[in-house]
C-alpha atoms as a PDB file:
ATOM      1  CA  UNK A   1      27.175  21.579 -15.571  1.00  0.00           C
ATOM      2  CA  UNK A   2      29.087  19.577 -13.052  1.00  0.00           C
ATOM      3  CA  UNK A   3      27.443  16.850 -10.491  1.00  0.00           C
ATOM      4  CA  UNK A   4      27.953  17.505  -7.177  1.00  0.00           C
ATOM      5  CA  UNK A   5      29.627  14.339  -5.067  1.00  0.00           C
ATOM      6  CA  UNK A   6      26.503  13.788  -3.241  1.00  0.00           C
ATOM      7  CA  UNK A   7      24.730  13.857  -6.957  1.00  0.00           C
ATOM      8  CA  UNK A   8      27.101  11.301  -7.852  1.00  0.00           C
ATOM      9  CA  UNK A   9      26.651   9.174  -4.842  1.00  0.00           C
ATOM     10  CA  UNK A  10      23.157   9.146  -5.434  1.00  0.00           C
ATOM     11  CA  UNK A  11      23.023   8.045  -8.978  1.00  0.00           C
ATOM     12  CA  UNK A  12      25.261   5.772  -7.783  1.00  0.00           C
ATOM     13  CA  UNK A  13      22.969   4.383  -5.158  1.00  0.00           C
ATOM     14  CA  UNK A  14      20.493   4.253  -7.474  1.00  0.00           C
ATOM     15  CA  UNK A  15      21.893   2.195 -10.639  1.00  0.00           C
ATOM     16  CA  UNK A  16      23.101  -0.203  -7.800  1.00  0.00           C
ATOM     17  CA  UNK A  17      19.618  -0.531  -6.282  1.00  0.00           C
ATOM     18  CA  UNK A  18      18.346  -1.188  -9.816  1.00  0.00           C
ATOM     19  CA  UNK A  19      21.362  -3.922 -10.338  1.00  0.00           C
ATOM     20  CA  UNK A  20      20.454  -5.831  -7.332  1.00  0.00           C
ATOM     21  CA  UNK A  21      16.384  -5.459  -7.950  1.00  0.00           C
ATOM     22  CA  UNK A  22      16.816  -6.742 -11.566  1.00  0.00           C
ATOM     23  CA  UNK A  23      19.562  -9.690 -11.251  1.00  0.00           C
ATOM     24  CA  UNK A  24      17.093 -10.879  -8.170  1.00  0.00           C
ATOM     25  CA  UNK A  25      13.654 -10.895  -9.935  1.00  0.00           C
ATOM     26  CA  UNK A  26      16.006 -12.712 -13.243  1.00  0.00           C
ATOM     27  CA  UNK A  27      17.286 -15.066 -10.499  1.00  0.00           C
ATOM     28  CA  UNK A  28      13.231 -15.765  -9.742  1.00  0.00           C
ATOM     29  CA  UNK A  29      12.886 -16.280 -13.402  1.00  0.00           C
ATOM     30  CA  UNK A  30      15.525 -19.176 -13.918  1.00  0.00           C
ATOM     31  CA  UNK A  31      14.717 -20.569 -10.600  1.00  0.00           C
ATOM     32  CA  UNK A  32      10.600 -20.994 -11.796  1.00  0.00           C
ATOM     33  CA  UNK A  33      12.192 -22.483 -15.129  1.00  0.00           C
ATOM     34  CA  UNK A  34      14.716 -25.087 -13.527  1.00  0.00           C
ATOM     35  CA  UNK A  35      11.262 -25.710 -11.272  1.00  0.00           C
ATOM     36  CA  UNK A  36       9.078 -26.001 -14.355  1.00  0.00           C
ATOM     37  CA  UNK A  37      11.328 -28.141 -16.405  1.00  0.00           C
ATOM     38  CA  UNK A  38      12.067 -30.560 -13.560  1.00  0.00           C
ATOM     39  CA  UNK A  39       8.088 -30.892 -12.951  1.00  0.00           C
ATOM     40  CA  UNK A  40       8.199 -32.076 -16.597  1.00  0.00           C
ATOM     41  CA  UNK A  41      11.068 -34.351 -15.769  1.00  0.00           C
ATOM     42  CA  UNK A  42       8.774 -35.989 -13.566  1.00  0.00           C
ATOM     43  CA  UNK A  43      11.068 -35.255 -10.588  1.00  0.00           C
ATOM     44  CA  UNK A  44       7.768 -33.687  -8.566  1.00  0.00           C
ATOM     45  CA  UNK A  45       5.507 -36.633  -9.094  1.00  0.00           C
ATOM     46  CA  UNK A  46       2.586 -36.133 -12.182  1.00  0.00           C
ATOM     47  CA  UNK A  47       2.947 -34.011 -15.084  1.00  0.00           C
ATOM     48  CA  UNK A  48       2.045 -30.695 -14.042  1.00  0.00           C
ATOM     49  CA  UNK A  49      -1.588 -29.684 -15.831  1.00  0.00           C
ATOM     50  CA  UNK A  50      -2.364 -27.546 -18.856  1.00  0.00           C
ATOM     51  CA  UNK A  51      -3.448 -24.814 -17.898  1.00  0.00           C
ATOM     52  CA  UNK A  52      -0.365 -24.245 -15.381  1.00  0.00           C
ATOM     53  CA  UNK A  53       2.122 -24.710 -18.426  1.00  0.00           C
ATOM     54  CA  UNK A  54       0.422 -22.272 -20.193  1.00  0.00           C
ATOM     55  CA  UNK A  55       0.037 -19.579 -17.057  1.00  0.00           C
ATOM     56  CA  UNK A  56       3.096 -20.549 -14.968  1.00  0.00           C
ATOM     57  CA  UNK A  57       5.189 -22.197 -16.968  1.00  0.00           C
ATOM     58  CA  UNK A  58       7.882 -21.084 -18.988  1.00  0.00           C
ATOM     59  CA  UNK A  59       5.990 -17.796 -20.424  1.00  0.00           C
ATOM     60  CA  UNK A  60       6.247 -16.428 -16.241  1.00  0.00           C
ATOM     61  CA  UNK A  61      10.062 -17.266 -16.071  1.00  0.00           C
ATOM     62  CA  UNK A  62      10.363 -15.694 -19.562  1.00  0.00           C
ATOM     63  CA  UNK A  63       8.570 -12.477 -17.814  1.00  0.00           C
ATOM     64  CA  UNK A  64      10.177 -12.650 -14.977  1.00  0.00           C
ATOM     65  CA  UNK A  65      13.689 -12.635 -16.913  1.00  0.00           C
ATOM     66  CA  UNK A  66      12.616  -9.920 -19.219  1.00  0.00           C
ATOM     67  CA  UNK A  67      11.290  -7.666 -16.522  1.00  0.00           C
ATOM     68  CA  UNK A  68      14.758  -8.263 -14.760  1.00  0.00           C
ATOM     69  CA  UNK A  69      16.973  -7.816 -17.940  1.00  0.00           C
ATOM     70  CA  UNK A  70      15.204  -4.494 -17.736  1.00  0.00           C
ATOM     71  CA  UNK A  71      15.299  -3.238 -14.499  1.00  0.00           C
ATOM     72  CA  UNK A  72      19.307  -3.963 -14.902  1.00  0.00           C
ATOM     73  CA  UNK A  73      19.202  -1.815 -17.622  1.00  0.00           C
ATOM     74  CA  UNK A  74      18.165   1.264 -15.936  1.00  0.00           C
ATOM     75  CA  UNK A  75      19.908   4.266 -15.403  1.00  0.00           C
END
């Protein structure tokens, strides 16, 4: 069975929306990296503490690039 154009300009829509969502929230995720690896750089002032390396460190910029790499994956 065929698609209808407006079927096809939906799905369209739709993988685009998912595109821009996911390359955004993986844009997030480097940004809070290049943040988090400066801070250890010293470029902020004092080493940030433990328990934000552990919570808001790299592991949330890994998330936030997985959860990206995802939603880019979407049909």
């Amino acid at each position: 069975m065929e698609k209808t154009p407006e079927q096809l300009r939906a799905a369209y829509r739709r993988k685009r929306r998912f595109r821009v969502i996911g390359w955004s929230v993986m844009s997030v995720g480097a940004a809070v990296a290049l943040q988090h690896w400066l801070a250890h750089l010293g470029a902020f002032g004092a080493q940030p503490p433990g328990w934000i390396d552990l919570a808001a460190g790299y592991p949330m910029a890994g998330l936030l690039i997985l959860a990206g790499a995802i939603t880019v994956s979407q049909k």
